[in-house]
Protein backbone atom coordinates (compact mmCIF):
# COMPACT_ATOMS: atom_id res chain seq x y z
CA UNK A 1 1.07 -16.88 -13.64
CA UNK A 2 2.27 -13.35 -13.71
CA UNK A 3 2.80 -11.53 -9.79
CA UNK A 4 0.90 -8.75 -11.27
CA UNK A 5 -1.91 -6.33 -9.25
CA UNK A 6 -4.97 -7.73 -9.43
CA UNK A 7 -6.71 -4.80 -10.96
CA UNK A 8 -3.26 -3.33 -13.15
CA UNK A 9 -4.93 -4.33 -16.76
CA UNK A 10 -8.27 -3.36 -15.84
CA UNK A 11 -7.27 -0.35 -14.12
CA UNK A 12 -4.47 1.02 -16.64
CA UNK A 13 -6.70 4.11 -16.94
CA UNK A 14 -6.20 5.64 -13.66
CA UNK A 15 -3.74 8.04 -13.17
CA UNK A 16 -2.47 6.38 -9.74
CA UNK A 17 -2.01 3.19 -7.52
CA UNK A 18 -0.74 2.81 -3.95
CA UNK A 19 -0.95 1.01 -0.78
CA UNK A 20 -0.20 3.73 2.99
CA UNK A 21 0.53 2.86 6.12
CA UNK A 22 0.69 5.15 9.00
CA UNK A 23 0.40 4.07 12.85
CA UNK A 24 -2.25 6.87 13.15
CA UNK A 25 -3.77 7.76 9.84
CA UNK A 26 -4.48 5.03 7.41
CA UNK A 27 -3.75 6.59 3.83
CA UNK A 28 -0.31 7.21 5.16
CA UNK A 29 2.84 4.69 4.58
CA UNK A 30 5.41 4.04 7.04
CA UNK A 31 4.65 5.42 10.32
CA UNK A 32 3.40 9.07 10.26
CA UNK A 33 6.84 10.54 8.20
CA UNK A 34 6.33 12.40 4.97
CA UNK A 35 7.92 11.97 1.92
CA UNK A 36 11.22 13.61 1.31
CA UNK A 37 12.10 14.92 -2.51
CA UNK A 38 15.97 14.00 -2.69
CA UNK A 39 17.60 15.91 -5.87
CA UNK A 40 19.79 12.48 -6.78
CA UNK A 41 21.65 12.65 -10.32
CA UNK A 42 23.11 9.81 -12.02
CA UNK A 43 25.67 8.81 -15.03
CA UNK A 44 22.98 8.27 -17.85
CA UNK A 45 22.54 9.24 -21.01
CA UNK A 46 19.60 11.34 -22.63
CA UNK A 47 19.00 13.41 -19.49
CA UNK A 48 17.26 10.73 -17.77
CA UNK A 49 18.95 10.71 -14.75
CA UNK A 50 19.93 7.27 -14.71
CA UNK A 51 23.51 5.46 -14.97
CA UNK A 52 23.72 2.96 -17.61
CA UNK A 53 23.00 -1.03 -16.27
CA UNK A 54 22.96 -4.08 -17.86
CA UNK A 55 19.52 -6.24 -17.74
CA UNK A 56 19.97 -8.88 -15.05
CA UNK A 57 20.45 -12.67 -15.99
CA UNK A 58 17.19 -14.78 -14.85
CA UNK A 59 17.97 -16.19 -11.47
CA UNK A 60 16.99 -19.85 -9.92
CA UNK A 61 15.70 -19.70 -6.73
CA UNK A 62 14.71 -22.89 -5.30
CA UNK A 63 11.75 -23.67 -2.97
CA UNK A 64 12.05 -22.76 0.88
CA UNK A 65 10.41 -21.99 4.29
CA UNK A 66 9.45 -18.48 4.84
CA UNK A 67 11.46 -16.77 7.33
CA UNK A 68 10.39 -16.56 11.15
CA UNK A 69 11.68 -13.53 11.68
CA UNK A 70 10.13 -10.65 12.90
CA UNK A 71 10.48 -7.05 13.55
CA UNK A 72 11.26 -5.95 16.95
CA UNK A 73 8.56 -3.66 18.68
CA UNK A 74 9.69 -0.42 19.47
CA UNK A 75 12.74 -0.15 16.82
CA UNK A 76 11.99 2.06 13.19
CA UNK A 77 13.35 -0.02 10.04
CA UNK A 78 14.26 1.83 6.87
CA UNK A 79 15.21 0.00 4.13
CA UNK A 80 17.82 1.77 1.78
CA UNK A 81 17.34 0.53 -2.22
CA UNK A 82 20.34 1.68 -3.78
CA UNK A 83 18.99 1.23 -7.82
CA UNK A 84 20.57 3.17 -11.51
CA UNK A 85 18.30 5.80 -11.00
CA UNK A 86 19.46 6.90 -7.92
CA UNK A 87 18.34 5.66 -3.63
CA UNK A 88 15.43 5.64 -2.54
CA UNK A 89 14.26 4.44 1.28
CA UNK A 90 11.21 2.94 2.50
CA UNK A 91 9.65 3.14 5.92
CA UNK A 92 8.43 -0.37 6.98
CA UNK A 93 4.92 -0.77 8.30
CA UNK A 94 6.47 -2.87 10.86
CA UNK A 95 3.46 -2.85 13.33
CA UNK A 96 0.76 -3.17 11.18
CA UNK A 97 2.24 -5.57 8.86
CA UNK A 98 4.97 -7.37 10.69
CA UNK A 99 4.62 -10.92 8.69
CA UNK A 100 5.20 -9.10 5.68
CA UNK A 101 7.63 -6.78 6.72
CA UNK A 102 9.51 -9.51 8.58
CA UNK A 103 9.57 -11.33 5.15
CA UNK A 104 11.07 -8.58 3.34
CA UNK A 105 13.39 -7.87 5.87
CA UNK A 106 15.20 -11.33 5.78
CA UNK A 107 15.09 -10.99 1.78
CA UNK A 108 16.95 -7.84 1.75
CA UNK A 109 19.39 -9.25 4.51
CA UNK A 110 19.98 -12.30 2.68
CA UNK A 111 20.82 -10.28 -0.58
CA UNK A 112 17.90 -11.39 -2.49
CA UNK A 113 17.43 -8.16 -4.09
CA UNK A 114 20.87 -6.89 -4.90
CA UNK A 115 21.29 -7.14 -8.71
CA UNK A 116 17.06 -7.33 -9.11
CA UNK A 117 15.66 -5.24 -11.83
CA UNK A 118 12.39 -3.02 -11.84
CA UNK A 119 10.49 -4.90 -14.40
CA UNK A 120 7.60 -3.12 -14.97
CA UNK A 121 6.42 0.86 -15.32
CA UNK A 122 3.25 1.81 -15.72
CA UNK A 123 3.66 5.75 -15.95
CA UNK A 124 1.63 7.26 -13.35
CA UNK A 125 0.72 3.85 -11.78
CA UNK A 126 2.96 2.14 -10.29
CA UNK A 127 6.75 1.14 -10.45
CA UNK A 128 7.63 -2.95 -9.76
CA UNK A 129 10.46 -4.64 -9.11
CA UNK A 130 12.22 -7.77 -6.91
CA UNK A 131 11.47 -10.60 -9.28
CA UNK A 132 14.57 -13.02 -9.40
CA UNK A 133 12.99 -14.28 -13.32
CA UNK A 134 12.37 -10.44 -14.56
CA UNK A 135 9.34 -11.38 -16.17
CA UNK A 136 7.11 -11.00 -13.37
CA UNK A 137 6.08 -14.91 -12.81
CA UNK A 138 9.05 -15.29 -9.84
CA UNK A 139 9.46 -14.99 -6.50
CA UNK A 140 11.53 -16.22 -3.32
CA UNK A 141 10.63 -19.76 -3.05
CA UNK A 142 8.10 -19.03 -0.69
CA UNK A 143 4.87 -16.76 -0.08
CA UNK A 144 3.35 -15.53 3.36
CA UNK A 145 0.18 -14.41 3.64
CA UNK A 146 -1.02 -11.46 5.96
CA UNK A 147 -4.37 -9.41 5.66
CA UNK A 148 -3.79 -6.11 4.68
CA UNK A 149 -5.78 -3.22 7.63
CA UNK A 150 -9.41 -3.09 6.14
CA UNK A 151 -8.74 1.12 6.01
CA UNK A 152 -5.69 0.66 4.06
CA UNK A 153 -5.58 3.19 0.92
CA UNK A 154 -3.31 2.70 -2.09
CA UNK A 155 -1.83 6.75 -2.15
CA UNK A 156 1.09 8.07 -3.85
CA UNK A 157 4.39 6.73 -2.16
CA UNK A 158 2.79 3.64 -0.64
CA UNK A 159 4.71 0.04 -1.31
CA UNK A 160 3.12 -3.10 -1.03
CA UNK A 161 3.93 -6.50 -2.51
CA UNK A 162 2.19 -7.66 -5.89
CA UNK A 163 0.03 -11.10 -5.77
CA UNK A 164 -1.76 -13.22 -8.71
CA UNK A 165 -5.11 -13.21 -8.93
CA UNK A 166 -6.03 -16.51 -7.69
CA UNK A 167 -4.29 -15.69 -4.51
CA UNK A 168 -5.83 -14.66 -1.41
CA UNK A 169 -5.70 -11.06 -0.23
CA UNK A 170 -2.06 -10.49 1.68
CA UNK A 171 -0.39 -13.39 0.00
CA UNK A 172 3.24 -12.17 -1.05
CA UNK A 173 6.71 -13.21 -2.41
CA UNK A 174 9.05 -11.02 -3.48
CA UNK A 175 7.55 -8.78 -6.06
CA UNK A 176 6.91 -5.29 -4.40
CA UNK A 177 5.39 -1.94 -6.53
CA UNK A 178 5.74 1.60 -5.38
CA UNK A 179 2.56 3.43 -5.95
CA UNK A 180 3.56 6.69 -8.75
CA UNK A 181 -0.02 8.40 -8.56
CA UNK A 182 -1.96 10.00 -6.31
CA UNK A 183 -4.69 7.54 -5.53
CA UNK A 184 -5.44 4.03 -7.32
CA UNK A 185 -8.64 2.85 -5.57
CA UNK A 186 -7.69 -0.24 -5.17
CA UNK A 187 -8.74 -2.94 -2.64
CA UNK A 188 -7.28 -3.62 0.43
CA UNK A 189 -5.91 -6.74 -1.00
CA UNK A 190 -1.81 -6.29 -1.01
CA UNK A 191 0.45 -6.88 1.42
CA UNK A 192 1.59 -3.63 3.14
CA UNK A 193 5.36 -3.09 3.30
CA UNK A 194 5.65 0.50 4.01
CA UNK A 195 5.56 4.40 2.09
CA UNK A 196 8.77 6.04 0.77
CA UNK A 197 10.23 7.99 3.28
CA UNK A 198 13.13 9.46 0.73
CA UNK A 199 14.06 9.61 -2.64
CA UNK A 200 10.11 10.13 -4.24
CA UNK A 201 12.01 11.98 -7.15
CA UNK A 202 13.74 9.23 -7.97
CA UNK A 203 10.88 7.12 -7.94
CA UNK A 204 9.04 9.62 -10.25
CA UNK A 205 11.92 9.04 -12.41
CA UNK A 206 11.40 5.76 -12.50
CA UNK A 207 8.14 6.62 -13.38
CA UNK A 208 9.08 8.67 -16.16
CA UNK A 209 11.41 6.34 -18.18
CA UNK A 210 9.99 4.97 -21.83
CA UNK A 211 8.44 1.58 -21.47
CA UNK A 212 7.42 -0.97 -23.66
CA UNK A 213 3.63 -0.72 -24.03
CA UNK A 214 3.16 -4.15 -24.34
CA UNK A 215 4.26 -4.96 -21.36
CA UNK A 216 5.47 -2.20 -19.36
CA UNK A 217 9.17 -3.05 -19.42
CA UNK A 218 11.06 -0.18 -19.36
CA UNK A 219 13.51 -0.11 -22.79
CA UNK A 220 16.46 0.90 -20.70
CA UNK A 221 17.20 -1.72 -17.51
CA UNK A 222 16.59 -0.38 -14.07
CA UNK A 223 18.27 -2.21 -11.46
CA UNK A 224 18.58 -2.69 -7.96
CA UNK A 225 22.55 -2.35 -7.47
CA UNK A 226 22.52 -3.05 -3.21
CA UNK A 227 19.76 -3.00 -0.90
CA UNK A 228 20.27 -2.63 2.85
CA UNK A 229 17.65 -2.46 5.82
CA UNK A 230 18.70 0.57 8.40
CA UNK A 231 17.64 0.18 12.10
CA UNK A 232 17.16 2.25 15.15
């Protein structure tokens, strides 16, 4: 089965989709910083903004224990995603998701991500990425599941990880989307990771790029070149 959102078909009409964290607020991602617009340029052709990649080769990931680790209380995480279009960083809900964000914290350690592609665009939805298969039906070997906060709201900026439908609300893998609109009224049903803290424009270039409207693979490859998590 496809890691897609639960609502994504049945909700292609609406203009936006996110998931927000904020220690005070709860339609805010990532602690209580805003969203920085980045001007990032790249090596692509037609103006896009992009450099030119090459689609990544389907990778085997075998099955595996989910990571114990967890975020330490007190420290700010960052993680840095380094992709064609340009970097963008995400703020990691660490308190109020710290199963999750633990997770994705030992993926991007471990590499998992370098060389991932963003699979799917839906223009003025979300963006997707972090499946080791590109087609959306992979993940890490593992899943963890953690409620998402009851007040969560899915706002523009807001990351979360993508589940099947069958699963229960918080389950996650790998598969993350970064909300593109302005509010998707969704449930509180995925896993909060965290809200982009930098780099927005290059996520709304993302957002931008021609897709396939079949199945919302962007025609030119978009990929995740290094990703690093940035502590303090």
């Amino acid at each position: 089965m496809r890691r897609v959102l639960t609502c994504l078909l049945a909700a292609l009409a609406l203009t936006a989709a996110a998931c927000g964290d904020n220690e005070e607020s709860p339609g805010v991602g990532g602690d209580d910083q805003a969203a920085e617009t980045t001007a990032t340029t790249g090596d692509g052709g037609e103006g896009s903004g992009c450099r030119d990649a090459e689609e990544p080769a389907a990778r085997e990931v075998k099955e595996r224990k989910a990571p114990a680790f967890r975020p330490e209380r007190g420290k700010t995480y960052t993680a840095v995603l380094e992709t064609s279009c340009g970097t963008v960083e995400i703020r990691l809900a660490t308190s109020r998701a710290p199963k999750t964000t633990g997770s994705f914290i030992s993926l991007v350690r471990d590499g998992f991500y370098d060389g991932l592609s963003f699979h799917r665009i839906v223009t003025g939805f979300v963006v997707q990425g972090g499946d080791p298969q590109g087609t959306g039906e992979g993940g890490p070997g593992y899943s963890v599941t953690e409620a998402p906060p009851d007040d969560l709201r899915y706002t523009k900026g807001v990351v979360a990880m993508a589940k099947t439908e069958l699963e229960d609300p918080g389950t996650s893998g790998s598969q993350f989307f970064i909300v593109t609109g302005d509010d998707a009224g969704l449930p509180p049903d995925y896993a909060l990771v965290g809200r982009v803290s930098k780099g927005m424009d290059v996520v709304e270039r993302l957002d931008r790029l021609p897709n396939d409207p079949a199945d919302n693979r962007p025609l030119e490859p978009v990929v995740i070149e290094k990703a690093t998590i940035r502590e303090r």
